[in-house]
PDB file of N, CA and C in Angstrom:
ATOM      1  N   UNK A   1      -1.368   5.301   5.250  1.00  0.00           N
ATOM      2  CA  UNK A   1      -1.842   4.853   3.960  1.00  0.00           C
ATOM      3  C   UNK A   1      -3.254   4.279   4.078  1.00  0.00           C
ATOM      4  N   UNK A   2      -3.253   3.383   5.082  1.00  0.00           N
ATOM      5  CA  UNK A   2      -4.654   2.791   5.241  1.00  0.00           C
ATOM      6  C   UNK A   2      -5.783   4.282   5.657  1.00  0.00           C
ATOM      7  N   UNK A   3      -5.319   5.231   6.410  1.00  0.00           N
ATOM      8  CA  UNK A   3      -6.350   6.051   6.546  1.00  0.00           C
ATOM      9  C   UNK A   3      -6.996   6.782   4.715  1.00  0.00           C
ATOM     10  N   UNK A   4      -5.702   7.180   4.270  1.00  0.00           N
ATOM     11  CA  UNK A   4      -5.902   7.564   3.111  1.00  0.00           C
ATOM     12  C   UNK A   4      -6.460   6.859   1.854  1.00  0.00           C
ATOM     13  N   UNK A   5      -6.462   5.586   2.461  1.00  0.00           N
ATOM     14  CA  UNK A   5      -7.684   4.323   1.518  1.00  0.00           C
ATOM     15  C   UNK A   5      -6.559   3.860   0.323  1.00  0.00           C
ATOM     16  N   UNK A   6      -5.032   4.184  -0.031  1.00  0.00           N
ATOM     17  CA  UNK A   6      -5.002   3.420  -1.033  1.00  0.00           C
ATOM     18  C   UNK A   6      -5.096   2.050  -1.687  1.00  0.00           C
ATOM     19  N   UNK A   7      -4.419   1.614  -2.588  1.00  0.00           N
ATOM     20  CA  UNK A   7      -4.570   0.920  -2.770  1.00  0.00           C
ATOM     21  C   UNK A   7      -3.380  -0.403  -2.711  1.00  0.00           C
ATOM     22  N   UNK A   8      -2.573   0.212  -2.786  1.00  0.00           N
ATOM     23  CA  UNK A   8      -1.192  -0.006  -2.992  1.00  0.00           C
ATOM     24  C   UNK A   8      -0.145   0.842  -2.823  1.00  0.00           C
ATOM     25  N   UNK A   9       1.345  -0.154  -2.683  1.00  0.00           N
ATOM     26  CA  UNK A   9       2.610   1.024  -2.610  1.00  0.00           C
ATOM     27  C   UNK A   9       3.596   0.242  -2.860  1.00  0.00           C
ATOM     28  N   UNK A  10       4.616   1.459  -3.668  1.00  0.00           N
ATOM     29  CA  UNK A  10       5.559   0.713  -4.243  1.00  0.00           C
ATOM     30  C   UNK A  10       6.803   1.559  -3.141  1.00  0.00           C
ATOM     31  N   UNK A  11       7.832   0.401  -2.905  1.00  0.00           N
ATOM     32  CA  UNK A  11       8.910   0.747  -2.368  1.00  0.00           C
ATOM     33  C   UNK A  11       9.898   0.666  -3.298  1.00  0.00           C
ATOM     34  N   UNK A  12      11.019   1.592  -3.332  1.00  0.00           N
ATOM     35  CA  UNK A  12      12.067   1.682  -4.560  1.00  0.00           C
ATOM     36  C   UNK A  12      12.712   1.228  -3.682  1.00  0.00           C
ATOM     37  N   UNK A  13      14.177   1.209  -4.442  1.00  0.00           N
ATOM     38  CA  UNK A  13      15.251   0.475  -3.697  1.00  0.00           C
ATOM     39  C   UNK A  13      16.038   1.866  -3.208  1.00  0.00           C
ATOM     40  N   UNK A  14      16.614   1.308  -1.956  1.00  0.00           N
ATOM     41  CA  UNK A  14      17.198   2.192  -1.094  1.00  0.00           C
ATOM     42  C   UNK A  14      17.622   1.619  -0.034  1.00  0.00           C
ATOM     43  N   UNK A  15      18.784   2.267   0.487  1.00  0.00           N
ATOM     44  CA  UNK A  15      19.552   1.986   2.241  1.00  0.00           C
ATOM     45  C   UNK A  15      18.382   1.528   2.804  1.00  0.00           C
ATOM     46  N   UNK A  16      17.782   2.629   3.475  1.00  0.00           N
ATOM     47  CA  UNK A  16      16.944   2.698   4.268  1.00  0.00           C
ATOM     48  C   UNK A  16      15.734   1.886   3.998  1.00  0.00           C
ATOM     49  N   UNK A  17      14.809   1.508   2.817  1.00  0.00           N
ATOM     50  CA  UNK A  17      14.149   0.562   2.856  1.00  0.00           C
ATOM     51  C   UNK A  17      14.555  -0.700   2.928  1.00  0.00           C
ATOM     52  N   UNK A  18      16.156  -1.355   2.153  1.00  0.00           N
ATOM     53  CA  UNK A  18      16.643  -2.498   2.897  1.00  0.00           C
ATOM     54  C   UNK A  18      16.999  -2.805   4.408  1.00  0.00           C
ATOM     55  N   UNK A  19      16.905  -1.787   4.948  1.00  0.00           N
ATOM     56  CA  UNK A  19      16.879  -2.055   6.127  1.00  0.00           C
ATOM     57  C   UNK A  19      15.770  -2.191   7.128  1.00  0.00           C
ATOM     58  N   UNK A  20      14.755  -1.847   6.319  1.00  0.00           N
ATOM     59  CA  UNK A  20      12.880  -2.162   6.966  1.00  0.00           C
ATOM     60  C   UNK A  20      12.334  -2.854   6.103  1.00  0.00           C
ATOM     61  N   UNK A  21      12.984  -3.700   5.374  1.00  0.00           N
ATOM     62  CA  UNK A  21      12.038  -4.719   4.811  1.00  0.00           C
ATOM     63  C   UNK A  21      11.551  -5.786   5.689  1.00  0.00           C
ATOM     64  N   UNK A  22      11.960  -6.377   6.463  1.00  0.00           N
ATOM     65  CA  UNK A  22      10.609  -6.721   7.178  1.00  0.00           C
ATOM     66  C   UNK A  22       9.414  -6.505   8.104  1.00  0.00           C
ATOM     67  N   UNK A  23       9.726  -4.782   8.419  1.00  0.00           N
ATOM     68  CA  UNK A  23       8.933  -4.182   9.460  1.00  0.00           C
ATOM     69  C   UNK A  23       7.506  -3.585   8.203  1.00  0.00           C
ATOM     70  N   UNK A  24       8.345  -3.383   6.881  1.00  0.00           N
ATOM     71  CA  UNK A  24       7.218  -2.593   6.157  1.00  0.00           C
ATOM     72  C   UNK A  24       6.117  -3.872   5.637  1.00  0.00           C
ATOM     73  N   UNK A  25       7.123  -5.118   5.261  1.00  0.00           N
ATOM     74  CA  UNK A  25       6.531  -5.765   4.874  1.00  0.00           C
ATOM     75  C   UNK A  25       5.268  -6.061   5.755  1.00  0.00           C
ATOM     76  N   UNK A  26       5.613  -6.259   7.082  1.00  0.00           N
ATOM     77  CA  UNK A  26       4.680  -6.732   8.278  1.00  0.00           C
ATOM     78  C   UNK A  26       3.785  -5.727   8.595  1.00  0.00           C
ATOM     79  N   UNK A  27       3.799  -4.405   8.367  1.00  0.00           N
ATOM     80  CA  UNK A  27       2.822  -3.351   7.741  1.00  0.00           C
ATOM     81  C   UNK A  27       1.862  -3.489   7.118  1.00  0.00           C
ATOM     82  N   UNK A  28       2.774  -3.832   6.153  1.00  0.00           N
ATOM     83  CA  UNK A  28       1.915  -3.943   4.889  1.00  0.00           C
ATOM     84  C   UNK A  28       0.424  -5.195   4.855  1.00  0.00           C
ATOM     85  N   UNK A  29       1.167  -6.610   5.441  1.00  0.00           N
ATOM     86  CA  UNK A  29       0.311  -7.432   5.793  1.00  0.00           C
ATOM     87  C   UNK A  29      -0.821  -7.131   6.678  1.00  0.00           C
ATOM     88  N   UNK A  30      -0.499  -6.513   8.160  1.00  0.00           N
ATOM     89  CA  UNK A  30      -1.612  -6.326   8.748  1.00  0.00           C
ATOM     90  C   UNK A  30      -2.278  -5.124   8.728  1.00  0.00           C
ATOM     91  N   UNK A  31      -2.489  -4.534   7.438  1.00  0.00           N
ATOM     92  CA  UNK A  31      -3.271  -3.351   7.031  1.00  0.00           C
ATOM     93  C   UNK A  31      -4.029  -3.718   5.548  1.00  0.00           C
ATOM     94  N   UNK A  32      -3.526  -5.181   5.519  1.00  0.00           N
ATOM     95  CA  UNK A  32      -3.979  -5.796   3.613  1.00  0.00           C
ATOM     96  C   UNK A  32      -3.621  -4.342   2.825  1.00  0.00           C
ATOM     97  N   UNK A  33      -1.980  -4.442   3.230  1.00  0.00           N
ATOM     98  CA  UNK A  33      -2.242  -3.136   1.783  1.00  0.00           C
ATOM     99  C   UNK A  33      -1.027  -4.001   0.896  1.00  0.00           C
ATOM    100  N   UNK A  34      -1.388  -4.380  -0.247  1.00  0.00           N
ATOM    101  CA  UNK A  34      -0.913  -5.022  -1.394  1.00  0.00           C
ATOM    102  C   UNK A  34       1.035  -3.998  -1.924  1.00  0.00           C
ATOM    103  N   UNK A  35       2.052  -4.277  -1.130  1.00  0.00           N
ATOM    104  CA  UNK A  35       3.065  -3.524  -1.468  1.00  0.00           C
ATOM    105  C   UNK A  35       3.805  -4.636  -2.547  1.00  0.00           C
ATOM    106  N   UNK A  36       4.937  -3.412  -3.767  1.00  0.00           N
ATOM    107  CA  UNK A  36       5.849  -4.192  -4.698  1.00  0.00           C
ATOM    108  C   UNK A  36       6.919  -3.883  -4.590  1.00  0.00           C
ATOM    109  N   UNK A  37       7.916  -4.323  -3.916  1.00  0.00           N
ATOM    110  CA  UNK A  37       9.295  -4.169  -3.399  1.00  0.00           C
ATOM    111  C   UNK A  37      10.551  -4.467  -4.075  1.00  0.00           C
ATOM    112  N   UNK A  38      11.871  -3.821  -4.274  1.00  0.00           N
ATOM    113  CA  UNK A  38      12.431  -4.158  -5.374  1.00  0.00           C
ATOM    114  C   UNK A  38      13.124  -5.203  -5.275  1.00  0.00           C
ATOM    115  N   UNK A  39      13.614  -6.521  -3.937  1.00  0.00           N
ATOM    116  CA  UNK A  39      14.127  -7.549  -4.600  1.00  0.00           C
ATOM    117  C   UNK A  39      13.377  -8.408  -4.080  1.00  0.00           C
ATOM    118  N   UNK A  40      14.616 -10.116  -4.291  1.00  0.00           N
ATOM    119  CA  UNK A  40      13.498 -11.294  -3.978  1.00  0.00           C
ATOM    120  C   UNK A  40      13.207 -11.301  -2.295  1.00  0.00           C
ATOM    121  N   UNK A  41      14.812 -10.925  -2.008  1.00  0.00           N
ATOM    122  CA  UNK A  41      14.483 -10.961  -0.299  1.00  0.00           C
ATOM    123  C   UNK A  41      13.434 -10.226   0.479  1.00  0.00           C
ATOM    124  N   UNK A  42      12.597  -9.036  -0.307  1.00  0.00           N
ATOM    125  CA  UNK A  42      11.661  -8.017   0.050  1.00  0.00           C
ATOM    126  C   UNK A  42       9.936  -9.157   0.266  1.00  0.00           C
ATOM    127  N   UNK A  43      10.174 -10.491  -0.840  1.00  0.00           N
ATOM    128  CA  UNK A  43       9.261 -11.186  -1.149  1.00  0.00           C
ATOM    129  C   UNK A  43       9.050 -12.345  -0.057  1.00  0.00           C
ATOM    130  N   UNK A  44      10.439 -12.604   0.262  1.00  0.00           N
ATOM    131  CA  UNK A  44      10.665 -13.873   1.115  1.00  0.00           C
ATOM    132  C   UNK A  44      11.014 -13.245   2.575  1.00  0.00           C
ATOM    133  N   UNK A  45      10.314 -11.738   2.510  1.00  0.00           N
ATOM    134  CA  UNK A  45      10.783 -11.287   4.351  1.00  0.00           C
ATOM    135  C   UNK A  45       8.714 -11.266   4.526  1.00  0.00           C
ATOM    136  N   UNK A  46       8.392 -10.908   3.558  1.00  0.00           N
ATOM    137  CA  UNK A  46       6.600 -11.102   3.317  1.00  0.00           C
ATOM    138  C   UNK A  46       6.212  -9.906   2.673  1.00  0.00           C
ATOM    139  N   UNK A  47       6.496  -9.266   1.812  1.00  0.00           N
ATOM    140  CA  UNK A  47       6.160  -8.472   0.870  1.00  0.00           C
ATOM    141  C   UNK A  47       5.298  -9.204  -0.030  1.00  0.00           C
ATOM    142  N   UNK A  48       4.495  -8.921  -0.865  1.00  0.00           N
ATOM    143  CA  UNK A  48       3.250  -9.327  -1.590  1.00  0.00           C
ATOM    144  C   UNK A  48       4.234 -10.128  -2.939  1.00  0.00           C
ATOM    145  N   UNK A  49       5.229  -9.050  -3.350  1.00  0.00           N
ATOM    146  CA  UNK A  49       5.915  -9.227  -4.648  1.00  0.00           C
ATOM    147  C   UNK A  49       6.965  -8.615  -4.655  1.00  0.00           C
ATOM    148  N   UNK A  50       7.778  -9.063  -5.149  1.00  0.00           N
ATOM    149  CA  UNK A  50       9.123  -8.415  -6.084  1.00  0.00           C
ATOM    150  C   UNK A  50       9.398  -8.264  -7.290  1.00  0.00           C
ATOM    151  N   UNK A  51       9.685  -6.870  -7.777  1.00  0.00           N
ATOM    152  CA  UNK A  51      10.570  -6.893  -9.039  1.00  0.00           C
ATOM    153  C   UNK A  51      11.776  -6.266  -9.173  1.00  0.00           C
ATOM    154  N   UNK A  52      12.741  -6.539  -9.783  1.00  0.00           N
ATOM    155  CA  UNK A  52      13.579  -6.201  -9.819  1.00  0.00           C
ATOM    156  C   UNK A  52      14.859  -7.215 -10.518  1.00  0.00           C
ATOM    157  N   UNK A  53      15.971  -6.517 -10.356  1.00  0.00           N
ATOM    158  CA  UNK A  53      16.888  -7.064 -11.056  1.00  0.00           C
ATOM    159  C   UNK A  53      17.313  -8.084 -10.056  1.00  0.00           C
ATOM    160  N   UNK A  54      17.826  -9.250  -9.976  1.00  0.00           N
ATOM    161  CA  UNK A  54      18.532  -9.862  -9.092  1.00  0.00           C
ATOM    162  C   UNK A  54      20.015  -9.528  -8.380  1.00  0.00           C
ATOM    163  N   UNK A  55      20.068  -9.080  -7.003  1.00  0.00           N
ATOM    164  CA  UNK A  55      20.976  -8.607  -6.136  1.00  0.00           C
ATOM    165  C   UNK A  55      22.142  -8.794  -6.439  1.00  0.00           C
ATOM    166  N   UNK A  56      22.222 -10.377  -6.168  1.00  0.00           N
ATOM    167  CA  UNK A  56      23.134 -11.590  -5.889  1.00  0.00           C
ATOM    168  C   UNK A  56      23.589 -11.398  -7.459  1.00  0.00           C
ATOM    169  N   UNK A  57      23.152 -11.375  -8.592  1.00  0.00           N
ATOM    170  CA  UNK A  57      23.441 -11.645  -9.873  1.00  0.00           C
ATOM    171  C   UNK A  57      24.506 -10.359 -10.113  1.00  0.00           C
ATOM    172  N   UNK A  58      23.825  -9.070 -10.098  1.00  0.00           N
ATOM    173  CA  UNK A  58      24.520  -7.855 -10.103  1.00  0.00           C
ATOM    174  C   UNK A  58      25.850  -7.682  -9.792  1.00  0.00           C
ATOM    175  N   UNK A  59      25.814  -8.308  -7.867  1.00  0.00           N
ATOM    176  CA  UNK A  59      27.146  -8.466  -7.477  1.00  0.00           C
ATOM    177  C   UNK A  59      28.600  -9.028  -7.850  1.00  0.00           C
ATOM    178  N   UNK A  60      27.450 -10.072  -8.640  1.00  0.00           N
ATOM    179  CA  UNK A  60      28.637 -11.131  -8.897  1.00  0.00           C
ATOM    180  C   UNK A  60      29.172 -10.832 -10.440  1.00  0.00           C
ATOM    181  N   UNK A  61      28.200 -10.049 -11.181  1.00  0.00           N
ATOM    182  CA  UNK A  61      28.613  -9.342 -12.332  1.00  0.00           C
ATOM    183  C   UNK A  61      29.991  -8.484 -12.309  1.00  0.00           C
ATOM    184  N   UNK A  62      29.598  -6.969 -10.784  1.00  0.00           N
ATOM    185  CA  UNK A  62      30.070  -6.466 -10.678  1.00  0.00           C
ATOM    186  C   UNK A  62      31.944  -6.682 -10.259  1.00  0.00           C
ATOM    187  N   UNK A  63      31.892  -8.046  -9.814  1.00  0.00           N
ATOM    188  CA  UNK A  63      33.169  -8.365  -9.015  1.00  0.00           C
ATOM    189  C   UNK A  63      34.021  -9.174 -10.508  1.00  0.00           C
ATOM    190  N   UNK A  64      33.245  -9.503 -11.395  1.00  0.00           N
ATOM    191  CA  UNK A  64      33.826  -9.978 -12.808  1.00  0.00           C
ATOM    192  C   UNK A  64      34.365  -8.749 -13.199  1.00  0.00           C
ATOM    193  N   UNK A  65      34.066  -7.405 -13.579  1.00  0.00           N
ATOM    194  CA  UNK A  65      34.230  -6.172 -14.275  1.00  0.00           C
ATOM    195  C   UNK A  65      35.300  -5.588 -13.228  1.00  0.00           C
ATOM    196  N   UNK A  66      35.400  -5.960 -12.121  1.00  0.00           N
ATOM    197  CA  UNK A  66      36.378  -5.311 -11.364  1.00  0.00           C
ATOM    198  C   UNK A  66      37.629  -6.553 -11.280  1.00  0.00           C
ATOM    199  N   UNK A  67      37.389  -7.348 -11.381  1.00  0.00           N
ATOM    200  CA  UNK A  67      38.382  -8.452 -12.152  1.00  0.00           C
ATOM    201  C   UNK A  67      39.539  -8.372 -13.127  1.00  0.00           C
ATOM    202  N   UNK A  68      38.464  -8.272 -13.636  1.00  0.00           N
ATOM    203  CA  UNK A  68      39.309  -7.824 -15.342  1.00  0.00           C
ATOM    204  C   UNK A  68      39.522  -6.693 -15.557  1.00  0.00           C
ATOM    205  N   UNK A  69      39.130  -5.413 -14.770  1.00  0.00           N
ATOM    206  CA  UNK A  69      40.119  -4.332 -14.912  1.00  0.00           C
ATOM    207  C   UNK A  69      40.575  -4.206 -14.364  1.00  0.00           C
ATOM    208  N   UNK A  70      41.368  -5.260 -12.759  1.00  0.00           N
ATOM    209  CA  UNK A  70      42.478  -4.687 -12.386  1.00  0.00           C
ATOM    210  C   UNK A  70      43.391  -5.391 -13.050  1.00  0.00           C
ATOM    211  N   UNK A  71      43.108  -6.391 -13.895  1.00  0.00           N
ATOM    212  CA  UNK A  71      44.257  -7.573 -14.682  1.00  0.00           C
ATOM    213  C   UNK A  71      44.749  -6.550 -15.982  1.00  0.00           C
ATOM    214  N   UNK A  72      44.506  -4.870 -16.050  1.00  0.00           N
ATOM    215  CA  UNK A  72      44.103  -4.711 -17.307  1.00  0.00           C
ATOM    216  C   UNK A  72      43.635  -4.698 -18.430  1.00  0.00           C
ATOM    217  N   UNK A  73      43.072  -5.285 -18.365  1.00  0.00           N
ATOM    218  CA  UNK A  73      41.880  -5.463 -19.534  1.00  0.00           C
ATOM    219  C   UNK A  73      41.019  -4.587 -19.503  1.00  0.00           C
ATOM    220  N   UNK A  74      40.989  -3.184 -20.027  1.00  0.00           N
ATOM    221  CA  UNK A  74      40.166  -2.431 -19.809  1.00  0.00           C
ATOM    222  C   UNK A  74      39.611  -2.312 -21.041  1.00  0.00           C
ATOM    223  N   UNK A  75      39.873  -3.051 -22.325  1.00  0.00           N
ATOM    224  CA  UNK A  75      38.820  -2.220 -23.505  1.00  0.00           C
ATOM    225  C   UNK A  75      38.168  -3.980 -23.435  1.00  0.00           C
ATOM    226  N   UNK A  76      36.716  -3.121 -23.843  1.00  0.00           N
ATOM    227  CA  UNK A  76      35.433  -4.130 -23.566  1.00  0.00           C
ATOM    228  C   UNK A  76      35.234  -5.314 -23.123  1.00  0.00           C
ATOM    229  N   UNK A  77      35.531  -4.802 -21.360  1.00  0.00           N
ATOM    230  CA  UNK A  77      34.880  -5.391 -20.057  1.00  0.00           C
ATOM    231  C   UNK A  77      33.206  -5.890 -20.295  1.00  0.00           C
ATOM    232  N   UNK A  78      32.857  -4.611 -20.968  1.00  0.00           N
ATOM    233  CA  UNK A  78      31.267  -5.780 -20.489  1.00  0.00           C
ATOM    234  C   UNK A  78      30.969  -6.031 -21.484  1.00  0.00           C
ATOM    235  N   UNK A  79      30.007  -7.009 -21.588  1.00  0.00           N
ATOM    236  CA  UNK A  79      29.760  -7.759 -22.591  1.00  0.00           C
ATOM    237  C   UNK A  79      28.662  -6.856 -23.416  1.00  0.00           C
TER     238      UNK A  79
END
């Protein structure tokens, strides 16, 4: 990337980039190339920024909806 001069790079979310978030991040730093990574942990491993939905929030959404439909409750689980 640095040969190719950009400017920036965005990492989507994926297996494989959660599992190099801190090697890309540390990339990213010692080449000053400005990356936007999709969560907070991408920010707090040294990524420039994060956006995204919150991980932790999702999960804990997800384990409510699987809750209440194994109790039966299957007509309108989500809110």
């Amino acid at each position: 990337m640095k040969q190719e001069r950009v400017d920036g790079f965005l990492v989507i979310s994926s297996p494989i980039a959660a599992l190099g978030r801190e090697p890309l991040a540390q990339i990213a730093l010692e080449h000053g190339l400005p990356g936007m990574f999709p969560f907070k942990l991408d920010a707090q491993a040294g990524a420039l920024m994060s956006y995204g939905a919150d991980a932790y929030d999702l999960f804990r959404r997800a384990g409510i909806y699987i809750a209440k439909s194994s109790k039966g409750r299957n007509r309108q689980i989500f809110p």
